[in-house]
Protein backbone atom coordinates (compact mmCIF):
# COMPACT_ATOMS: atom_id res chain seq x y z
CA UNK A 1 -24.88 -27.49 -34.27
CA UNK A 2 -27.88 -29.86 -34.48
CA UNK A 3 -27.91 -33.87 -33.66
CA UNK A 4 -28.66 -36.02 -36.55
CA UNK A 5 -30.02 -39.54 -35.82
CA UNK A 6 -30.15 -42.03 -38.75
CA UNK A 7 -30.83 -45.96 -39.20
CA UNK A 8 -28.69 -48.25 -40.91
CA UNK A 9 -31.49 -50.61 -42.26
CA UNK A 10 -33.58 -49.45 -39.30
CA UNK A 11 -36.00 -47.16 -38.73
CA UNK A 12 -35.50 -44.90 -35.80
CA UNK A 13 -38.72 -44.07 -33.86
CA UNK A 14 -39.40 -40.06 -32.88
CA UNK A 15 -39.14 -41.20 -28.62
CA UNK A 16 -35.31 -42.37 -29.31
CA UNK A 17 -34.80 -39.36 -31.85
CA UNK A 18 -35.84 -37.03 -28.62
CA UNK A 19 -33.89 -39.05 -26.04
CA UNK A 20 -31.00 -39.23 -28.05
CA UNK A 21 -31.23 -35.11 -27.47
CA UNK A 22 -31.90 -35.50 -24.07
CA UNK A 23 -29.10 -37.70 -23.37
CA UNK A 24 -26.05 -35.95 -25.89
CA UNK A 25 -26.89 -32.23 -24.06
CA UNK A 26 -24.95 -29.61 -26.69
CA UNK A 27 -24.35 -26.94 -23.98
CA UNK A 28 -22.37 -30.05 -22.14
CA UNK A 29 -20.78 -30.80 -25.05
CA UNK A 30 -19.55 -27.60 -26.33
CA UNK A 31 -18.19 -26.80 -22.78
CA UNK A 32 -15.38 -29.58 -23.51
CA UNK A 33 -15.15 -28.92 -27.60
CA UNK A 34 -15.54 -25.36 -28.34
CA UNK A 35 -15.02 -26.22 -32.02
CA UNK A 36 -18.05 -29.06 -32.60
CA UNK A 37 -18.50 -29.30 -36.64
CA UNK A 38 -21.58 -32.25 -36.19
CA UNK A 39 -22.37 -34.95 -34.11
CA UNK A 40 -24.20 -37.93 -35.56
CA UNK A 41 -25.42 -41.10 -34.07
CA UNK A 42 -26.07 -44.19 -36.32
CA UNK A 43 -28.80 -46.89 -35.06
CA UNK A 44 -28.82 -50.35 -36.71
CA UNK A 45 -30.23 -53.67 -35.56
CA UNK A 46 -29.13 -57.31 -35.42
CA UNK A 47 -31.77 -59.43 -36.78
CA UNK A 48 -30.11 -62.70 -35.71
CA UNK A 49 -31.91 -64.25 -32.46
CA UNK A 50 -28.55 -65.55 -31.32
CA UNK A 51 -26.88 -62.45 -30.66
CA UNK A 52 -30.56 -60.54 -29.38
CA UNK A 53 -28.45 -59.16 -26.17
CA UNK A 54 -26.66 -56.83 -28.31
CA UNK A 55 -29.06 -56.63 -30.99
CA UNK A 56 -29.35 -53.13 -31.46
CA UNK A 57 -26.03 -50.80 -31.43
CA UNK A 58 -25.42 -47.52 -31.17
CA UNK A 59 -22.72 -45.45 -32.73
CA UNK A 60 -22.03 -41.70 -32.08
CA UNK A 61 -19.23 -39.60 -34.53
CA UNK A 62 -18.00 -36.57 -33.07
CA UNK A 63 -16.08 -34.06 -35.83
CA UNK A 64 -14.20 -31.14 -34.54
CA UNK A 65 -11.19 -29.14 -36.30
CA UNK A 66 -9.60 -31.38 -34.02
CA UNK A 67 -9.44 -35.52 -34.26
CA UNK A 68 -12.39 -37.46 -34.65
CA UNK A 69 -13.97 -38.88 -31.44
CA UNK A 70 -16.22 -41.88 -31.86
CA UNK A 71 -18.04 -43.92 -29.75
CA UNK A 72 -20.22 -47.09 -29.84
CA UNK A 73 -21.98 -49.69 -28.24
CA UNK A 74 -24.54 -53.20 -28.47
CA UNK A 75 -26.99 -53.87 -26.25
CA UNK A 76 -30.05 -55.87 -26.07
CA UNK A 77 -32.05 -52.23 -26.47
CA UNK A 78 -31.50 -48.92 -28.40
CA UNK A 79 -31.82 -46.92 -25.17
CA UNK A 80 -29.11 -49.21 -23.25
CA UNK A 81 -26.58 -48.96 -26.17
CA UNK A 82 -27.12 -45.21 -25.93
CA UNK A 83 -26.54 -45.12 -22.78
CA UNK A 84 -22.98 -46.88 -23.20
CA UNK A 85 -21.94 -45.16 -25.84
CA UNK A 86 -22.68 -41.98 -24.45
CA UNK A 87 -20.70 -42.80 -21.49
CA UNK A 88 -17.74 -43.73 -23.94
CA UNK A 89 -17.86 -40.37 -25.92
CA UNK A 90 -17.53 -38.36 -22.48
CA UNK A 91 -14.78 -40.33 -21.21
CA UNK A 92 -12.81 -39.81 -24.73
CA UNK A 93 -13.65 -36.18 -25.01
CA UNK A 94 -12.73 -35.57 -20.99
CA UNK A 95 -9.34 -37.11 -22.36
CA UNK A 96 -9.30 -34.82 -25.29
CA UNK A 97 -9.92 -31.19 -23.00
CA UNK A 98 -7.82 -32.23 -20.70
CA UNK A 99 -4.80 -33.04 -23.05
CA UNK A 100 -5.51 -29.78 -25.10
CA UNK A 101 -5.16 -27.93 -21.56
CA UNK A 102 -2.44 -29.43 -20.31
CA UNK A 103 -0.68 -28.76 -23.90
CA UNK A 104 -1.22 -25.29 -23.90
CA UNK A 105 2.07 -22.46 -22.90
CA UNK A 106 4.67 -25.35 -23.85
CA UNK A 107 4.68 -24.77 -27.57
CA UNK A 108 3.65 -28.08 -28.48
CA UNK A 109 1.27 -28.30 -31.47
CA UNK A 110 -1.94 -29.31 -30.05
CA UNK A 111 -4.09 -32.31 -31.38
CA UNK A 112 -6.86 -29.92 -32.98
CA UNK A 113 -4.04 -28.95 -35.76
CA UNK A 114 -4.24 -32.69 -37.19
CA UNK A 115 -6.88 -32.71 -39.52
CA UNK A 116 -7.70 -37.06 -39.65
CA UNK A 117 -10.79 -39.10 -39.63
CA UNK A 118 -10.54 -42.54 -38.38
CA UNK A 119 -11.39 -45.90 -40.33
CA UNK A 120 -13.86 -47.85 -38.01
CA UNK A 121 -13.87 -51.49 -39.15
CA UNK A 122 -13.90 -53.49 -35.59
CA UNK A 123 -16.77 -54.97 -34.41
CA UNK A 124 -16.98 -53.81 -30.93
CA UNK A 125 -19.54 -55.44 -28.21
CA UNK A 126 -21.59 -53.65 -25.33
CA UNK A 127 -18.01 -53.74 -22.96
CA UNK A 128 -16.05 -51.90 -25.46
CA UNK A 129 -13.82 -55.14 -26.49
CA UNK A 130 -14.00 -56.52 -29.40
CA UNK A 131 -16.83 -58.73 -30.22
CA UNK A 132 -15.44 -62.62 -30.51
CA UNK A 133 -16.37 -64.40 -33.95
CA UNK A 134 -18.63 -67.36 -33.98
CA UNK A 135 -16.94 -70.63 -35.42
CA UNK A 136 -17.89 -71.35 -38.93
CA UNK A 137 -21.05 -73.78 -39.54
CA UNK A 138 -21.43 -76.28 -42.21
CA UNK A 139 -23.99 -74.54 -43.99
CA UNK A 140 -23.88 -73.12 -47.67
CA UNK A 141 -21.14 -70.46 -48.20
CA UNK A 142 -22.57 -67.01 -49.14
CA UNK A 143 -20.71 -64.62 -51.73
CA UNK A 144 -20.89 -60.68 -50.88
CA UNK A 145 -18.98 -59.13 -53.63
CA UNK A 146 -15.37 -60.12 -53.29
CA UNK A 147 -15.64 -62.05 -49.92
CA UNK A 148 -17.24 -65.65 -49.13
CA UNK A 149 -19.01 -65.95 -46.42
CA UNK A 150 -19.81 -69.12 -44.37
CA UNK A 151 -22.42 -69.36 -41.54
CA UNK A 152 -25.49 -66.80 -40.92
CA UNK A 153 -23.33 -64.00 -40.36
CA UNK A 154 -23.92 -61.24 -39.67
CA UNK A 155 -21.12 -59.82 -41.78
CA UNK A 156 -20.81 -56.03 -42.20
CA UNK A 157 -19.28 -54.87 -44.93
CA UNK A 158 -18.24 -51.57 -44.90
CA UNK A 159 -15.74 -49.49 -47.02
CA UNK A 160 -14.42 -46.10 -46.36
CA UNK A 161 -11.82 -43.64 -47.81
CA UNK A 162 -10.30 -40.72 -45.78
CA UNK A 163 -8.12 -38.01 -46.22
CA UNK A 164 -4.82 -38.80 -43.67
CA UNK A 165 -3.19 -35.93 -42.93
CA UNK A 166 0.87 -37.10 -41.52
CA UNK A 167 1.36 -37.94 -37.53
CA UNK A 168 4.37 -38.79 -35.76
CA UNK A 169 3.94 -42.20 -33.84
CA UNK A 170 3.31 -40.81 -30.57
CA UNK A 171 0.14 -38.89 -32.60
CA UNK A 172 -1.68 -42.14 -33.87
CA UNK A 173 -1.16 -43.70 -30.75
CA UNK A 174 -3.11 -41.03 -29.16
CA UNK A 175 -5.67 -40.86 -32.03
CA UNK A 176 -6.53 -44.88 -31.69
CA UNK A 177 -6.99 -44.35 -27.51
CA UNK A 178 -9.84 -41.34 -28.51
CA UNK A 179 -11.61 -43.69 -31.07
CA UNK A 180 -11.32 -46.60 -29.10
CA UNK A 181 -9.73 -49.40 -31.81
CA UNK A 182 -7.01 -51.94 -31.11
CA UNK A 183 -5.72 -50.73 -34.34
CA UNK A 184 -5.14 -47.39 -36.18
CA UNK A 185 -4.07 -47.19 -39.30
CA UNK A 186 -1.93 -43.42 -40.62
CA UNK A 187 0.80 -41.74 -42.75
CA UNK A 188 4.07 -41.72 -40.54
CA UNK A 189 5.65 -38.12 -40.87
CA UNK A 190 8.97 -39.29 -40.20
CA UNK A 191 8.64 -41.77 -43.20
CA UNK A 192 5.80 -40.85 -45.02
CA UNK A 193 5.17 -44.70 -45.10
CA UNK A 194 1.40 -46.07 -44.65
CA UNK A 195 1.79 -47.31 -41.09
CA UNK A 196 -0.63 -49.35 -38.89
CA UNK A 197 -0.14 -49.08 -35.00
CA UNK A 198 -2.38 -51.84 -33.07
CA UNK A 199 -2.69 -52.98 -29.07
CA UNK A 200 -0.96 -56.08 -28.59
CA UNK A 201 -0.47 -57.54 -24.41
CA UNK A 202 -1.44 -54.96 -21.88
CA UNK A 203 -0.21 -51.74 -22.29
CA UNK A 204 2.24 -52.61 -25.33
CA UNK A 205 1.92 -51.73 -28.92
CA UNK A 206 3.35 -52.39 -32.39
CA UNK A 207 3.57 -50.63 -35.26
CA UNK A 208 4.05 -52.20 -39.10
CA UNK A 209 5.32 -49.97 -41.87
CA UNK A 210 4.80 -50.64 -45.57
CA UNK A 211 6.72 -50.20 -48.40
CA UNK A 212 5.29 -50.73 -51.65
CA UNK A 213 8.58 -50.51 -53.54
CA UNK A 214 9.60 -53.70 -51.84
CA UNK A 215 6.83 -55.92 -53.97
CA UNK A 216 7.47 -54.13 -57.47
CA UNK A 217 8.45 -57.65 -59.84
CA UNK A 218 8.06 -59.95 -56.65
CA UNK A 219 6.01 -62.92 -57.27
CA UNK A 220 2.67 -62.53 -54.89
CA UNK A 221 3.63 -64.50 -51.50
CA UNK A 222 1.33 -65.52 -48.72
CA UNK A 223 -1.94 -63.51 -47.08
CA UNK A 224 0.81 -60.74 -45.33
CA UNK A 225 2.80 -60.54 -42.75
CA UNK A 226 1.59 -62.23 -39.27
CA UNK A 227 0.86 -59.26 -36.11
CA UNK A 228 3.68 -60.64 -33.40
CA UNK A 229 1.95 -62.70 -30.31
């Protein structure tokens, strides 16, 4: 299994390409996911002076035959947000092994059988919360395809499509903890409903199920449904 580093409208400069190698050690790795398909670690820079202390982030994807694990962090430099995410990815994986471990001789079905990648939308800053949006200036309003945008930005767009394999609750719950969201979105296998679990006060969660039979010859109604406080 090799590394591969890659800039998202960046260019990523041979010293971090070899410290990123120094710093995600494979043998380490492999010793608490046997089953590694590819790790890859994104670079891309902030170009807007007001947010320089986490200008450049750092995100690392680890695929298995189990659940994705991903990881990722801002800092002011490449090496620092490295450094955090790293940090993230062995926490999450040390929560992975030891689960697996403590699964095995009780005839559960362990997490490696549930084939899912994970959507990753939030914008998450150097702490691992998520990053708080800037009020809106009065300055000219900016159209990026479907979306206006007011203000400098930055706004990062990003669309993705996965295959979602069916989890019980107690699954996705899990799942969002190793990738780090407030949200995580999956295919209830009780209901087969599209299902979104998110974080809402503390240690509680909530969970909204959709039905798309309920809208068939309904007039359109507001923006959906509100999260509860």
């Amino acid at each position: 299994m090799d590394i591969v580093v890659k800039g998202r409208k960046t260019e990523v400069p041979e010293r971090f390409r070899k410290h990123v190698a120094e710093k995600l050690k494979l043998d380490k790795i492999q010793k608490l996911d046997g089953k590694v398909i590819s790790l890859d670690v994104e670079v891309s820079k902030e170009h807007n002076p007001r947010q320089s202390d986490r200008a450049d982030r750092v995100e690392i994807t680890l695929r298995s035959r189990g659940p994705v694990i991903r990881a990722e962090a801002a800092a002011a430099d490449p090496y620092a947000a490295l450094d955090l995410a790293a940090s993230k990815l062995e926490a999450r994986m040390r929560k992975q092994h030891d689960k697996r471990h403590t699964r095995r001789g009780n005839g559960r079905i362990p997490a490696s059988d549930v084939a899912v990648t994970v959507p990753n939308a939030a914008r998450i800053n150097g702490h691992g919360d998520i990053a708080p949006q800037r009020a809106a200036e009065t300055v000219p309003t900016t159209r990026m395809g479907p979306l206006e945008v007011q203000g400098e930005g930055p706004l990062v767009v990003r669309e993705k499509t996965h295959a979602a394999a069916p989890m019980s609750l107690d699954q996705a719950l899990y799942e969002m903890e190793l990738v780090g969201h407030d949200f995580y979105l999956f295919v209830d296998s009780d209901t087969n409903q599209p299902s979104v679990v998110y974080r809402r006060h503390g240690y509680d969660y909530g969970v909204i199920h959709l039905q798309p039979e309920a809208f068939v010859g309904e007039a359109p109604g507001g923006a959906g449904g509100a999260l509860g406080g």
